[in-house]
Protein backbone atom coordinates (compact mmCIF):
# COMPACT_ATOMS: atom_id res chain seq x y z
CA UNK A 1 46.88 -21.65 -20.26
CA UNK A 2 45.04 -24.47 -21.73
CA UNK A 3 46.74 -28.16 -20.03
CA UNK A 4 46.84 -29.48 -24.01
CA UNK A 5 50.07 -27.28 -24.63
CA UNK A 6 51.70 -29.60 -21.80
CA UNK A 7 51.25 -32.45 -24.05
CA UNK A 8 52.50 -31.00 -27.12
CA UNK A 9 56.55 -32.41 -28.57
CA UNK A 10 59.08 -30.57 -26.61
CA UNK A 11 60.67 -29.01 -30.52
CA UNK A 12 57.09 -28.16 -31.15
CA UNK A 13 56.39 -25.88 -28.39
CA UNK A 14 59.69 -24.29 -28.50
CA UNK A 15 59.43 -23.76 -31.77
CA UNK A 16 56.42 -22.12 -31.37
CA UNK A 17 57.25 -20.39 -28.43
CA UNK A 18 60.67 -18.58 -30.81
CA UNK A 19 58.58 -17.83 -33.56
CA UNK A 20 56.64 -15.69 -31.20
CA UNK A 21 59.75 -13.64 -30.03
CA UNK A 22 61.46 -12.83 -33.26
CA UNK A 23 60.77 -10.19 -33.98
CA UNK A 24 60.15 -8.61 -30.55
CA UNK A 25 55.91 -8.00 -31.08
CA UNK A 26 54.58 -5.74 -28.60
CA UNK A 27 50.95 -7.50 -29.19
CA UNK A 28 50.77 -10.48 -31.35
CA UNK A 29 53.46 -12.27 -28.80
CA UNK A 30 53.44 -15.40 -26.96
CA UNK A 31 52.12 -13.25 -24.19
CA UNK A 32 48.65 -13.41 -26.67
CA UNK A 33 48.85 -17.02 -27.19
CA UNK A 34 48.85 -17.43 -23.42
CA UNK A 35 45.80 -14.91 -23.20
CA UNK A 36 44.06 -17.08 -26.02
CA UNK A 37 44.51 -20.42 -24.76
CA UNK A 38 43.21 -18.85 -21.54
CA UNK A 39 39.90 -17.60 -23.39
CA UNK A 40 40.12 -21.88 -24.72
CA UNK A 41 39.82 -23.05 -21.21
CA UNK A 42 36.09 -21.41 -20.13
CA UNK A 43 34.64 -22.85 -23.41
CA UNK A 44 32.59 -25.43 -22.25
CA UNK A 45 33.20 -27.52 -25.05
CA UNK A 46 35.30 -28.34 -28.25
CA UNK A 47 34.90 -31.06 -30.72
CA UNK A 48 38.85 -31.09 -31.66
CA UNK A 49 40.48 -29.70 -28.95
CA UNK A 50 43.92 -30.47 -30.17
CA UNK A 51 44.17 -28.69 -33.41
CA UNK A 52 42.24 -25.54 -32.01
CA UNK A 53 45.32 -25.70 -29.36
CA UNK A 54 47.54 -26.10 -31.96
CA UNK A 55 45.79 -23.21 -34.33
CA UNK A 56 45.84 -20.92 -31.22
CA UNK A 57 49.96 -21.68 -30.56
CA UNK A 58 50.91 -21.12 -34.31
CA UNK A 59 48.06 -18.97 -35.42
CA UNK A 60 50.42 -15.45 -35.11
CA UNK A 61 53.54 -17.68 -35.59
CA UNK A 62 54.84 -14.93 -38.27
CA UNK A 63 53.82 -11.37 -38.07
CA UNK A 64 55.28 -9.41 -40.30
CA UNK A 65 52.51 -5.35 -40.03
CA UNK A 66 51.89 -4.71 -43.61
CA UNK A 67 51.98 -7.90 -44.68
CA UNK A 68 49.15 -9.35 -45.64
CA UNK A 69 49.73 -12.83 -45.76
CA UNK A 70 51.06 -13.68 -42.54
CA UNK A 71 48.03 -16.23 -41.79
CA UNK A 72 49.00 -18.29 -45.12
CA UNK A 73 52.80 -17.81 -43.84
CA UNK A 74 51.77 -18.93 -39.88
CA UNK A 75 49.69 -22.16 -41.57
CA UNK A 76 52.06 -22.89 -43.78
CA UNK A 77 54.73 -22.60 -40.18
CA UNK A 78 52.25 -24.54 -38.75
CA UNK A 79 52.42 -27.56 -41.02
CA UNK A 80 56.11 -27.76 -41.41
CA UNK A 81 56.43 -27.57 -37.48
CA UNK A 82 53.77 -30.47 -37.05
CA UNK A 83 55.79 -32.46 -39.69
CA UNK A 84 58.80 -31.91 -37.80
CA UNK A 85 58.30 -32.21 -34.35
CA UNK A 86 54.75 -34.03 -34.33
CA UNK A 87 52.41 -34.92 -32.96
CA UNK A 88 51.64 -36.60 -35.95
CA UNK A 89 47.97 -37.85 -35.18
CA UNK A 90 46.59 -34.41 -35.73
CA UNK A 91 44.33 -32.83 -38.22
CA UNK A 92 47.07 -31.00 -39.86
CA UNK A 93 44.86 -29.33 -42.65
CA UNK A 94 41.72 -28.63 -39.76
CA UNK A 95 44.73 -26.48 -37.70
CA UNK A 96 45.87 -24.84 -41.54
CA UNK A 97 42.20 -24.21 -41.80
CA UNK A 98 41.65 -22.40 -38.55
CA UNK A 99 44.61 -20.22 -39.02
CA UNK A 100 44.08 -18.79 -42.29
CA UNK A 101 40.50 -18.05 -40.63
CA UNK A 102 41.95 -15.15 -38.53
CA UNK A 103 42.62 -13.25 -41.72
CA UNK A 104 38.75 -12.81 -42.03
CA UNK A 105 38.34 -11.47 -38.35
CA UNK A 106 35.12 -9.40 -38.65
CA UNK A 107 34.24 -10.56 -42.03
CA UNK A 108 32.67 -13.61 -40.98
CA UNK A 109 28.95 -14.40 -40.11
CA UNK A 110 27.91 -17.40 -37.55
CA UNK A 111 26.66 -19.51 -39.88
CA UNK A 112 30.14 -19.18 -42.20
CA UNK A 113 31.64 -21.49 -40.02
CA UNK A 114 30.89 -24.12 -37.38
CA UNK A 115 31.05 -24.25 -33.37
CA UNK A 116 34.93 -24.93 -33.24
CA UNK A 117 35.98 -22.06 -35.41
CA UNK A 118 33.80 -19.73 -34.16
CA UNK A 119 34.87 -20.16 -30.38
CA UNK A 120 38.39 -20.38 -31.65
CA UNK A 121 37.91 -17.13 -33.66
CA UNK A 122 36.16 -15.43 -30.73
CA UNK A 123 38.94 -16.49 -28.18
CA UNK A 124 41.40 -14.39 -30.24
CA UNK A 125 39.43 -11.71 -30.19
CA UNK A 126 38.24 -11.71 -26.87
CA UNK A 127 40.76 -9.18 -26.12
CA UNK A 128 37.81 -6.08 -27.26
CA UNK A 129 35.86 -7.13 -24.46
CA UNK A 130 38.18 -7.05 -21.77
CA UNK A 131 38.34 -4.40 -19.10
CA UNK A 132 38.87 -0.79 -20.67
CA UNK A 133 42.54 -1.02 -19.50
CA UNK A 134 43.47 -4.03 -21.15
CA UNK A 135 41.21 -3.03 -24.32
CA UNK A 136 43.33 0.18 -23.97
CA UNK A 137 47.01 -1.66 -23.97
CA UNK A 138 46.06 -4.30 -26.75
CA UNK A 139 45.24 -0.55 -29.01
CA UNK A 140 48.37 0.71 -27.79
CA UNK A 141 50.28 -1.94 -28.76
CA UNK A 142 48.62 -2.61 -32.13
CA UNK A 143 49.80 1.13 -32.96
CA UNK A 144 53.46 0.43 -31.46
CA UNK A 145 53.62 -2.72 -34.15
CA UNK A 146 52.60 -0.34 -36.97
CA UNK A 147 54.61 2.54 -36.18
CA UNK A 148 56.31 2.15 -40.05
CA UNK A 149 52.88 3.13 -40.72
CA UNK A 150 52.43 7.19 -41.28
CA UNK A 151 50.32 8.24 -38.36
CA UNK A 152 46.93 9.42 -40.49
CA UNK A 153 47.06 6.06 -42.75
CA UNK A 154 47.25 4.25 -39.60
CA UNK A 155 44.70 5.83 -37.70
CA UNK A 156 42.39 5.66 -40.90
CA UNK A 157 42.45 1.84 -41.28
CA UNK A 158 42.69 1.17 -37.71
CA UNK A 159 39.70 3.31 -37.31
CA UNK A 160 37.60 1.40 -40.68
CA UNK A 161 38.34 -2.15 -38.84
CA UNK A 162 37.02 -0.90 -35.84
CA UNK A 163 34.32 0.76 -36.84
CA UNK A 164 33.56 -2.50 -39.28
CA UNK A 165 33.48 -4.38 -35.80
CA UNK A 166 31.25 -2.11 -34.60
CA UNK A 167 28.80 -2.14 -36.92
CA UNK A 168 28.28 -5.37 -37.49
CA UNK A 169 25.38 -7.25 -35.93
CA UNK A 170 27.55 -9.36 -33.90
CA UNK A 171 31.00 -9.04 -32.98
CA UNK A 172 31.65 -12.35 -31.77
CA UNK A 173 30.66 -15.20 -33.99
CA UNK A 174 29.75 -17.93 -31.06
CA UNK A 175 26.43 -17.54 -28.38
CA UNK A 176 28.85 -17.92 -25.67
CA UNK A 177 31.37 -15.18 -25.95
CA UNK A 178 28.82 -12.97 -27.73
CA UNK A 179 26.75 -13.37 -24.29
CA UNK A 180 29.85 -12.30 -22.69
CA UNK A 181 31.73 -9.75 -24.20
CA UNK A 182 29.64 -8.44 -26.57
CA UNK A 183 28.48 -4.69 -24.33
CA UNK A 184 32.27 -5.16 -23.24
CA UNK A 185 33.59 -4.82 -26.58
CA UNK A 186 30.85 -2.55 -28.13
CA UNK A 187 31.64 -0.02 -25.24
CA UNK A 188 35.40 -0.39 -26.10
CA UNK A 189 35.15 0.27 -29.52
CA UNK A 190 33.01 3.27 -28.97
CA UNK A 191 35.17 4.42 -26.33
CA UNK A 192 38.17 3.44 -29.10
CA UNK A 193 36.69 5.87 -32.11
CA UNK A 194 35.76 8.76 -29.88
CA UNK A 195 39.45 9.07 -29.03
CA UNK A 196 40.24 9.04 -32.33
């Protein structure tokens, strides 16, 4: 986990840290965060490292499956948390920014956004190239978050935004995890709609 969250105000983190646990989230816990800031940590380099750590900590701070605004509701989390608890020498808007990015996940191209954003959207989801396994828990536990979902609606939009992954040109948005995860993740997917 990325050595910035050490420096971050005591109410910050915990706040953060709560937000993640309520409700209980099989997926989009801190356990993810944690995963993420790890994904942070091989990027060789970052132009504002603090408010991508701070985007990456808050960026799932409310997750609420079905909603469809819970990047607005995590930014807007985000903010009054920073205006709380500090530190109050960050880019407040840049971390608002990045969040409400994530609700574009596989909409994006390269050139839509610059280095920062696309490593920081890449790290989050870095997840579809991991090892089949872990590729294989993160689906199960996407489903397990939208069980309220009837099984053939979920399956048929879990299936689109996969398949939308899949076709596009590039899954990840940065040289450096595309170089890396890209056959991962393709293979994943594949693997992912076959099942299906």
């Amino acid at each position: 986990m990325s050595t910035l969250t050490n420096t971050l105000p005591e109410g910050l983190f915990r706040a953060a840290v709560a937000a993640h646990d309520s409700p209980p989230r099989a997926y989009h816990s801190w356990a993810h965060v944690q995963d993420v800031l790890e994904h942070m940590d091989i990027v060789p380099h970052w132009s504002a490292p603090r408010e991508v750590t701070l985007a990456i900590v808050f960026h799932d701070a409310i997750y609420e499956p079905g909603r469809s605004d819970n990047e607005a509701r995590s930014a807007e989390f985000a903010e009054r948390a920073l205006a709380t608890f500090g530190p109050h020498d960050v880019d407040a808007s840049r971390v608002r920014e990045l969040i409400e990015l994530t609700a574009r996940h596989g909409r994006l191209r390269p050139e839509d956004v610059d280095d920062d954003a696309r490593h920081f959207l890449d790290c989050d989801m870095a997840i579809l190239g991991r090892s089949p396994t872990r590729f294989d828990a993160y689906d199960a536990a996407i489903a397990v978050e939208n069980a309220h979902v009837p099984g053939p609606i979920y399956r048929f939009n879990r299936r689109r935004f996969l398949s939308r992954l899949l076709e596009a040109p590039r899954i990840f948005l940065s040289d450096f995890f595309h170089a890396r995860l890209d056959a991962a993740a393709r293979a994943n997917l594949r693997r992912a709609l076959d099942a299906d």
